[in-house]
PDB file of N, CA and C in Angstrom:
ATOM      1  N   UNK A   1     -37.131 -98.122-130.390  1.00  0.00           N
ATOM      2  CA  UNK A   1     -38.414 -97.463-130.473  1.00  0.00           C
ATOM      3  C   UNK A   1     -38.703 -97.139-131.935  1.00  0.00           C
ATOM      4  N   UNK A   2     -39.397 -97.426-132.014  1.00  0.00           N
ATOM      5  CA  UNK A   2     -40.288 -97.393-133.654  1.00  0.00           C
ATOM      6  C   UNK A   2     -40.317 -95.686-134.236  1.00  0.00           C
ATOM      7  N   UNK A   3     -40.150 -95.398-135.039  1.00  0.00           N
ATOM      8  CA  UNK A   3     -40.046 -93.622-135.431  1.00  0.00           C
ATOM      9  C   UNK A   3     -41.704 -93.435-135.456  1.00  0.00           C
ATOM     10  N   UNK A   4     -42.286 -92.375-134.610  1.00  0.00           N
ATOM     11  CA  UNK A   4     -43.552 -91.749-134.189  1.00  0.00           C
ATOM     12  C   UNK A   4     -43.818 -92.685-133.159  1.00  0.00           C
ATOM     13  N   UNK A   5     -43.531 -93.401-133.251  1.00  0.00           N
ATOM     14  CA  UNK A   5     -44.460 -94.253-131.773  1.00  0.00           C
ATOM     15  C   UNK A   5     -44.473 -93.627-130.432  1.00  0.00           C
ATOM     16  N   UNK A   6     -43.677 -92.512-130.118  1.00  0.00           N
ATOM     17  CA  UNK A   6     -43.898 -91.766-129.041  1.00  0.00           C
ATOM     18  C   UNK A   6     -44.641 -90.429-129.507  1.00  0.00           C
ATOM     19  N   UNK A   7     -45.018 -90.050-130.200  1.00  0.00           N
ATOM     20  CA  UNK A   7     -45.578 -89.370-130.789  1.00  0.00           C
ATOM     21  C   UNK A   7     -47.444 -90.047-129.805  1.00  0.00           C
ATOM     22  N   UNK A   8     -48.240 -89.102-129.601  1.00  0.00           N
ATOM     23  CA  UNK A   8     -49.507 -89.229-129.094  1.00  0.00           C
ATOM     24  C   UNK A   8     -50.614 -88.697-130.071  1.00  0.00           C
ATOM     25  N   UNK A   9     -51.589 -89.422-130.148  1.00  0.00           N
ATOM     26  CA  UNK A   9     -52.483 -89.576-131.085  1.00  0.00           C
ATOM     27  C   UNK A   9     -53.039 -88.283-130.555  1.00  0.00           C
ATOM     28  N   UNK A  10     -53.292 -87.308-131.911  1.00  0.00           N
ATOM     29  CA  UNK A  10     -53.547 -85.561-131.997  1.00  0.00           C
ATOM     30  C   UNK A  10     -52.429 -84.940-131.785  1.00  0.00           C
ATOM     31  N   UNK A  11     -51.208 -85.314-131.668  1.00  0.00           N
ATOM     32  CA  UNK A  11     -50.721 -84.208-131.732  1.00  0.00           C
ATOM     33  C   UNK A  11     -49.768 -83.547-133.010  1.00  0.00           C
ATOM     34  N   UNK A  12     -49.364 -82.508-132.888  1.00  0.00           N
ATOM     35  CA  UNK A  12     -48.485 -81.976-134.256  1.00  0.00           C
ATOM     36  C   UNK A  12     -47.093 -82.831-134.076  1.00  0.00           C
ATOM     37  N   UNK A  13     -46.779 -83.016-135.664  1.00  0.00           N
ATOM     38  CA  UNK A  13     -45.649 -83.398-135.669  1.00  0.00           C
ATOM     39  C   UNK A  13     -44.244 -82.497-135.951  1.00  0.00           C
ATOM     40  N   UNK A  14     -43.331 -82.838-135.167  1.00  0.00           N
ATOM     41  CA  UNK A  14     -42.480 -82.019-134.537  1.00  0.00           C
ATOM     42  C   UNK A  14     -42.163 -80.719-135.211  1.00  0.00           C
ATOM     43  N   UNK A  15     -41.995 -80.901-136.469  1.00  0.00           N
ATOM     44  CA  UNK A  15     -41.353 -79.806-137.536  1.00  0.00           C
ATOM     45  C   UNK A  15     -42.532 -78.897-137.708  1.00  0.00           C
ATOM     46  N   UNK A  16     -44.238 -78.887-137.672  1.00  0.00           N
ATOM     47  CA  UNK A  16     -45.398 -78.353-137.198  1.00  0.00           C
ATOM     48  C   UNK A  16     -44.841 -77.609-135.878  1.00  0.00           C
ATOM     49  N   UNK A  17     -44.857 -78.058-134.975  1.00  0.00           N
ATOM     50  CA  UNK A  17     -44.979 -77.779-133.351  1.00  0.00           C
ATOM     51  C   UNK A  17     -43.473 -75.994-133.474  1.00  0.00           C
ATOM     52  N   UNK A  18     -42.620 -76.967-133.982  1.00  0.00           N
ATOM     53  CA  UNK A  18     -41.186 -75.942-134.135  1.00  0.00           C
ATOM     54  C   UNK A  18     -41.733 -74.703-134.938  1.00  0.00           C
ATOM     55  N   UNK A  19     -42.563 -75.012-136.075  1.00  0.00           N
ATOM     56  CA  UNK A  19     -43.077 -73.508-136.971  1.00  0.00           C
ATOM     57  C   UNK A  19     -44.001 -72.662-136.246  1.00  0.00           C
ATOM     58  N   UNK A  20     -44.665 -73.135-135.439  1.00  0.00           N
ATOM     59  CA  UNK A  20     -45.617 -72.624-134.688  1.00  0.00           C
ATOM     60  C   UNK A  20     -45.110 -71.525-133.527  1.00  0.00           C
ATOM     61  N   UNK A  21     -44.033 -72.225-132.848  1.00  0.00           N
ATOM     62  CA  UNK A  21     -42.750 -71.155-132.220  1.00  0.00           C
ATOM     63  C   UNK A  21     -41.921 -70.471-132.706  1.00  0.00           C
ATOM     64  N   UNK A  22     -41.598 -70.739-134.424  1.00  0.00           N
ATOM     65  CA  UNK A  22     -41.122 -69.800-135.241  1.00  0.00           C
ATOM     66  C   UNK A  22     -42.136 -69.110-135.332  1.00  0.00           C
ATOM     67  N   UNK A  23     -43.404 -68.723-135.438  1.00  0.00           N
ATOM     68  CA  UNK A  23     -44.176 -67.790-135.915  1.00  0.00           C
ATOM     69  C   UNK A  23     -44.791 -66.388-135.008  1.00  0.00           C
ATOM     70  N   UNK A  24     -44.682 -67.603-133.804  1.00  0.00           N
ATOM     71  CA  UNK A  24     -45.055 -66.507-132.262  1.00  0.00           C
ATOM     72  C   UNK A  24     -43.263 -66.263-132.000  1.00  0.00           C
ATOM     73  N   UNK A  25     -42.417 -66.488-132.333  1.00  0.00           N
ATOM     74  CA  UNK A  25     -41.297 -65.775-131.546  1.00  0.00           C
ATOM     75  C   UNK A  25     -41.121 -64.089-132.759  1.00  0.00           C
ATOM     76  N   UNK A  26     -41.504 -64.913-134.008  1.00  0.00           N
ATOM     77  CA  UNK A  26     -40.974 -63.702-135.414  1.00  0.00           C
ATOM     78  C   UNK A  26     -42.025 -62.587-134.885  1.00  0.00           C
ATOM     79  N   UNK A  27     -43.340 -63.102-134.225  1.00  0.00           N
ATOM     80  CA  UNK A  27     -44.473 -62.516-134.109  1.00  0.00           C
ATOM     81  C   UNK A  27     -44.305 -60.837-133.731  1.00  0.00           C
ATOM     82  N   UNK A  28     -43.297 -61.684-132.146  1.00  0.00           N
ATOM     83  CA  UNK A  28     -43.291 -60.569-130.974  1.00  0.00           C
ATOM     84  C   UNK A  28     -41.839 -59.879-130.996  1.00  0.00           C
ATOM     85  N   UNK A  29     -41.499 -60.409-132.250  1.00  0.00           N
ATOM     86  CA  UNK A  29     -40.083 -59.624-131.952  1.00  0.00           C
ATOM     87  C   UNK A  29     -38.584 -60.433-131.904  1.00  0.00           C
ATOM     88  N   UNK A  30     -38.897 -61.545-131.728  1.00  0.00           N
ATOM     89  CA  UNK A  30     -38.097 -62.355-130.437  1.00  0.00           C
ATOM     90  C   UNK A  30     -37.039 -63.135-131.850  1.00  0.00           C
ATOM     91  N   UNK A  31     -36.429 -62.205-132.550  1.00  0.00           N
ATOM     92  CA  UNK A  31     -35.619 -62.988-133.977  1.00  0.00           C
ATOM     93  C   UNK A  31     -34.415 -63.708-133.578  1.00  0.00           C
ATOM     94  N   UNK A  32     -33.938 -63.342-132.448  1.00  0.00           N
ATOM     95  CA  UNK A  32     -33.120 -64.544-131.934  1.00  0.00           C
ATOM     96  C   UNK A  32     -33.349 -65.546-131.655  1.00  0.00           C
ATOM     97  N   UNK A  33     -34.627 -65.739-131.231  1.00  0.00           N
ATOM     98  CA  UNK A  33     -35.321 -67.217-130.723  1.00  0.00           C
ATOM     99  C   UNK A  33     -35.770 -67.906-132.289  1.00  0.00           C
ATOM    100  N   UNK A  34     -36.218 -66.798-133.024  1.00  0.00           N
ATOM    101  CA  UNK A  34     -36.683 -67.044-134.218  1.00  0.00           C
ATOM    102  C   UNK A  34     -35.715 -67.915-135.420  1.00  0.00           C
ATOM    103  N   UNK A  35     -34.394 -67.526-135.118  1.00  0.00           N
ATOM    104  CA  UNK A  35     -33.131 -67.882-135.828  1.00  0.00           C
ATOM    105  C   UNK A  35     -33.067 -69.306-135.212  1.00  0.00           C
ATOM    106  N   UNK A  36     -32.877 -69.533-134.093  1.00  0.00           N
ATOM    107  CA  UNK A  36     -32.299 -70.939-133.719  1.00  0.00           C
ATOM    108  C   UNK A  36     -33.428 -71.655-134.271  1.00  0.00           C
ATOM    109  N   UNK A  37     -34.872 -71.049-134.056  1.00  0.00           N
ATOM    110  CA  UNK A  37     -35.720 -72.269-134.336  1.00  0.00           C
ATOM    111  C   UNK A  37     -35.573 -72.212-136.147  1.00  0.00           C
ATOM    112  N   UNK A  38     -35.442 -71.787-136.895  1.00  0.00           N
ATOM    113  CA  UNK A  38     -35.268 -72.030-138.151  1.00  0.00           C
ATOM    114  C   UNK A  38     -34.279 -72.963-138.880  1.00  0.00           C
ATOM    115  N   UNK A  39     -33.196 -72.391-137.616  1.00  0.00           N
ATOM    116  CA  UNK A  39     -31.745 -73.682-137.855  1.00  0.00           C
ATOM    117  C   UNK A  39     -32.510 -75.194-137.494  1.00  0.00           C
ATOM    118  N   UNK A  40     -33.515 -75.039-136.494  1.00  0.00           N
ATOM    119  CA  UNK A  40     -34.480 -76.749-136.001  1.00  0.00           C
ATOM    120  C   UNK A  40     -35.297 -77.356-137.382  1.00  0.00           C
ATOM    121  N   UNK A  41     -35.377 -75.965-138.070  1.00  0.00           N
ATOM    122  CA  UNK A  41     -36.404 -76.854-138.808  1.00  0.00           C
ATOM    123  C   UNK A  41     -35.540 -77.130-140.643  1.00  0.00           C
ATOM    124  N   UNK A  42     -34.633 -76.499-140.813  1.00  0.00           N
ATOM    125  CA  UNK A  42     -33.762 -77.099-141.866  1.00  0.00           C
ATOM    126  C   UNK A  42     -33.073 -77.912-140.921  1.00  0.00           C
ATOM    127  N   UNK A  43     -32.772 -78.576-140.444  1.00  0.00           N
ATOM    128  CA  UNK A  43     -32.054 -79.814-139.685  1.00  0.00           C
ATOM    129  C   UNK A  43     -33.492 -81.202-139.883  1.00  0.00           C
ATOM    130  N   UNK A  44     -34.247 -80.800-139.316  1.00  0.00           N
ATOM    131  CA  UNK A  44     -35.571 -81.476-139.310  1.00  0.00           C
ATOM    132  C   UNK A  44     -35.858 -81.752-141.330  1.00  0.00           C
ATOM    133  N   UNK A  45     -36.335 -80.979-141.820  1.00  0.00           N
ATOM    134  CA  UNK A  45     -36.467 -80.580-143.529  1.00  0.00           C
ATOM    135  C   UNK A  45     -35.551 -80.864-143.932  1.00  0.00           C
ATOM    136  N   UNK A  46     -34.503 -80.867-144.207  1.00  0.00           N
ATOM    137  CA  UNK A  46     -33.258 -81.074-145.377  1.00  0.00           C
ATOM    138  C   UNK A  46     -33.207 -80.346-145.875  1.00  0.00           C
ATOM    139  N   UNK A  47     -32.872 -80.775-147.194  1.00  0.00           N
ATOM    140  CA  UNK A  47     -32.456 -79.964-148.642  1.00  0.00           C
ATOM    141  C   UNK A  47     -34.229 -80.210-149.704  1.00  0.00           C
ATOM    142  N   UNK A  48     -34.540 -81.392-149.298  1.00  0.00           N
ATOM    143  CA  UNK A  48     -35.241 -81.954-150.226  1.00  0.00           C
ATOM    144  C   UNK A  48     -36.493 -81.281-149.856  1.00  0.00           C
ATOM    145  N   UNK A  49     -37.132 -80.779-151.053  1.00  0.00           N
ATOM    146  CA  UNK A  49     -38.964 -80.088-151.034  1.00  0.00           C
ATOM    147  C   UNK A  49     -38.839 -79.096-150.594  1.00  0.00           C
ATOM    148  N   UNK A  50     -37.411 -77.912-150.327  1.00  0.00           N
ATOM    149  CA  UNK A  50     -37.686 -76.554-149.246  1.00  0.00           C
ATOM    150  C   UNK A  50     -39.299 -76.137-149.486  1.00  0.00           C
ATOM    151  N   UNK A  51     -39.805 -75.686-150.537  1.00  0.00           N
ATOM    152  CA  UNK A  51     -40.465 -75.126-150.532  1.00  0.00           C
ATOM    153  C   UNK A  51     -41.807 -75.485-149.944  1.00  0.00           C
ATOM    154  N   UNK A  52     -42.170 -77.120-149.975  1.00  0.00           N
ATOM    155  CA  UNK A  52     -43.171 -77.643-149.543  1.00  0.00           C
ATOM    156  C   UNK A  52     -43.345 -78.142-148.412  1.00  0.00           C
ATOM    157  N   UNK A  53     -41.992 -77.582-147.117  1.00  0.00           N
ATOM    158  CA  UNK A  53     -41.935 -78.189-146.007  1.00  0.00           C
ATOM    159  C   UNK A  53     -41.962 -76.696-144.970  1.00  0.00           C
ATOM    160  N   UNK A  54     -41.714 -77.035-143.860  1.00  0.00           N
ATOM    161  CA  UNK A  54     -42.142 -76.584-142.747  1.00  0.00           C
ATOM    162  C   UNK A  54     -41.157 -74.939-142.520  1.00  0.00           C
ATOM    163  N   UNK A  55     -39.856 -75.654-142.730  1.00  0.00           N
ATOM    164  CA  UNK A  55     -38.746 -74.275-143.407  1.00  0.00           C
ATOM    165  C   UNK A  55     -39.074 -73.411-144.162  1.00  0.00           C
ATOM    166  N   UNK A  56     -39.897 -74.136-145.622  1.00  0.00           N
ATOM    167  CA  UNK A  56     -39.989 -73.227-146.472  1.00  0.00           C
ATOM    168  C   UNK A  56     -41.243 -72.284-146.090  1.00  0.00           C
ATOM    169  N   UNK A  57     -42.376 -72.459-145.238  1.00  0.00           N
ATOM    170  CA  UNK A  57     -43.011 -72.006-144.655  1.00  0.00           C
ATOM    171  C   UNK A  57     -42.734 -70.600-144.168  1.00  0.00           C
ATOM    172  N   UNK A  58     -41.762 -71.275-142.966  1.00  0.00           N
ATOM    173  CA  UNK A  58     -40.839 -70.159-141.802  1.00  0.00           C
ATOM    174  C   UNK A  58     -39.972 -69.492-143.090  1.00  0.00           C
ATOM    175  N   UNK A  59     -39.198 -69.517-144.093  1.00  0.00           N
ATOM    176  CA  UNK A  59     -38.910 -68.950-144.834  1.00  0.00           C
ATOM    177  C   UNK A  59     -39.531 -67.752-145.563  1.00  0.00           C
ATOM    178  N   UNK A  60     -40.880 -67.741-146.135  1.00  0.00           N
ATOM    179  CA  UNK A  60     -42.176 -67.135-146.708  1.00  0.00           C
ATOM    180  C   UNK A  60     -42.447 -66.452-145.673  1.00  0.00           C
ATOM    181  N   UNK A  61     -42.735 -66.727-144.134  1.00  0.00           N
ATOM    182  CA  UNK A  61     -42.590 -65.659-142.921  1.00  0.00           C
ATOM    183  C   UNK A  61     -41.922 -64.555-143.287  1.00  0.00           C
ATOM    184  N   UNK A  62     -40.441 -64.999-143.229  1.00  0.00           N
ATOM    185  CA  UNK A  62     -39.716 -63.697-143.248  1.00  0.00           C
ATOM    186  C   UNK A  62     -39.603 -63.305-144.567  1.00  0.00           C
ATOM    187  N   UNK A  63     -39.699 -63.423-145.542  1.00  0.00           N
ATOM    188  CA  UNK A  63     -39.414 -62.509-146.532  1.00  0.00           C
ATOM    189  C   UNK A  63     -40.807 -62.021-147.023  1.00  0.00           C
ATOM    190  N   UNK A  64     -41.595 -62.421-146.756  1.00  0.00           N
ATOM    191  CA  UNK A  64     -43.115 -61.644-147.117  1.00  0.00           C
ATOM    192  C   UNK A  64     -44.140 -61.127-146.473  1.00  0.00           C
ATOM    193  N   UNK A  65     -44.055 -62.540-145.245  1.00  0.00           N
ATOM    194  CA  UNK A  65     -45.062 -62.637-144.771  1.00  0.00           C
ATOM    195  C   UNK A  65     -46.096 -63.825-144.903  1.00  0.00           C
ATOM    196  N   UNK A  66     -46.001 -64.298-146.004  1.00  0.00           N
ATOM    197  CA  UNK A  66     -46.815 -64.986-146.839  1.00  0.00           C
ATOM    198  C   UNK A  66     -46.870 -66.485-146.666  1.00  0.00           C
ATOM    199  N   UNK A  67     -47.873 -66.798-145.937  1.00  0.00           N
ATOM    200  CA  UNK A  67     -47.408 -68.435-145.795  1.00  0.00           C
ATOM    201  C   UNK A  67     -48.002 -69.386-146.981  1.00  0.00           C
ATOM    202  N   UNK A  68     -48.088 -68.901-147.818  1.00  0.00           N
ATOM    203  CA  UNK A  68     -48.650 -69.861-148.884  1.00  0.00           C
ATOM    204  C   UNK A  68     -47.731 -70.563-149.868  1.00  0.00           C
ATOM    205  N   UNK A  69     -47.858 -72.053-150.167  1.00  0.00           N
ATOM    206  CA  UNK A  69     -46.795 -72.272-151.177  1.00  0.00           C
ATOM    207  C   UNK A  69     -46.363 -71.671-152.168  1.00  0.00           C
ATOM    208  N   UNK A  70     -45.145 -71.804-152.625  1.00  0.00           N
ATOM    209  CA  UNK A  70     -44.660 -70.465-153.759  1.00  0.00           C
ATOM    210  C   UNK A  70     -45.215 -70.490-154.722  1.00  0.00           C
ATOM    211  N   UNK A  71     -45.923 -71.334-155.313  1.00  0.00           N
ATOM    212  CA  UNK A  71     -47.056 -71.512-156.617  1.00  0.00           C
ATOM    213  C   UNK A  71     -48.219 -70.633-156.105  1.00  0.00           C
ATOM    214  N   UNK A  72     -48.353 -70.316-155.037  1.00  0.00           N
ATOM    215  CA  UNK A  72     -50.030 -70.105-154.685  1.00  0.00           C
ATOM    216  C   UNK A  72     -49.198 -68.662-154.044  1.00  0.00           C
ATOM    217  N   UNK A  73     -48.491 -67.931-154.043  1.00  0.00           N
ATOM    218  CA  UNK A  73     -48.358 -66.350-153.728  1.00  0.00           C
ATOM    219  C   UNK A  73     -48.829 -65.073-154.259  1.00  0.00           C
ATOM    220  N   UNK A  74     -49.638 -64.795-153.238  1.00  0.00           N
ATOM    221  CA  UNK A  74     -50.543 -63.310-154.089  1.00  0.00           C
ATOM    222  C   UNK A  74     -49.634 -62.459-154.256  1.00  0.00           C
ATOM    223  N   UNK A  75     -48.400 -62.073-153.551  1.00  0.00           N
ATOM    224  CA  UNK A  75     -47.500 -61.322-153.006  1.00  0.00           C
ATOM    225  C   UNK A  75     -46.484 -61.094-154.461  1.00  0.00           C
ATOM    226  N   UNK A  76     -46.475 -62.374-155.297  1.00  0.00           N
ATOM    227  CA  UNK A  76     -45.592 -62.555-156.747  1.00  0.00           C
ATOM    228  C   UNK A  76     -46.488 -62.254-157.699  1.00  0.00           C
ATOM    229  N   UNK A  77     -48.166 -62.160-157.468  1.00  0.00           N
ATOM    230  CA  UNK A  77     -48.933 -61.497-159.265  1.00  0.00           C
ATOM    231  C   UNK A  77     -47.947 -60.125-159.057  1.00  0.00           C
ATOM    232  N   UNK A  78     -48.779 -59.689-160.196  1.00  0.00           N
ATOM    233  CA  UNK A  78     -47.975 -58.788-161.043  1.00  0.00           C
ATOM    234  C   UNK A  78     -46.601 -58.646-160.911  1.00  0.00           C
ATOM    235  N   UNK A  79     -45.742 -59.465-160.756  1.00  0.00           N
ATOM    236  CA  UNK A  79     -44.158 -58.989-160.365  1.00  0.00           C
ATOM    237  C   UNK A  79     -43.374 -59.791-161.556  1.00  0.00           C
ATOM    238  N   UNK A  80     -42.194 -59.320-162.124  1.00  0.00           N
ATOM    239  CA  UNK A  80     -41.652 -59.410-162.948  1.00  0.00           C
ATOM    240  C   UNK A  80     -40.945 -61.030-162.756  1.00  0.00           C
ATOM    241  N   UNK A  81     -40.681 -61.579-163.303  1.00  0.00           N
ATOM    242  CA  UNK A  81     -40.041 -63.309-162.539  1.00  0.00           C
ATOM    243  C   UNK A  81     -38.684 -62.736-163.181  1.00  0.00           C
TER     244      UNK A  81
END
């Protein structure tokens, strides 16, 4: 089977679909559910681009809040680097 070919035209792709349940589990509380799915999406992501992938996303969740790429964080003006 061809990689995406089971994949259906509109829908999210997988490492999308997984952040989306990281975001409603961190939402309601649910940080155990929240943990495994984070381990899904560095397995999914790698090492390579954290910051510009789906992890680094769910990452910016928990430590800020902030889902914006780390270049684009309101949360870092004024803060000392």
């Amino acid at each position: 089977m061809k990689k995406g070919s089971a994949m259906r035209q509109g829908s999210q792709p997988l490492d999308r679909s997984i952040l989306a349940a990281f975001k409603q589990a961190h939402d309601v509380g649910r940080l155990d559910v929240a943990e495994h799915l984070l381990c899904a999406l560095e397995c999914l992501c790698g090492d390579d681009a954290v910051e510009e992938s789906a992890a680094g996303e769910a990452y910016r969740v928990i430590c800020c809040g902030c889902e914006k790429p780390e270049n684009q964080h309101e949360c870092r003006k004024g803060r000392k680097q």
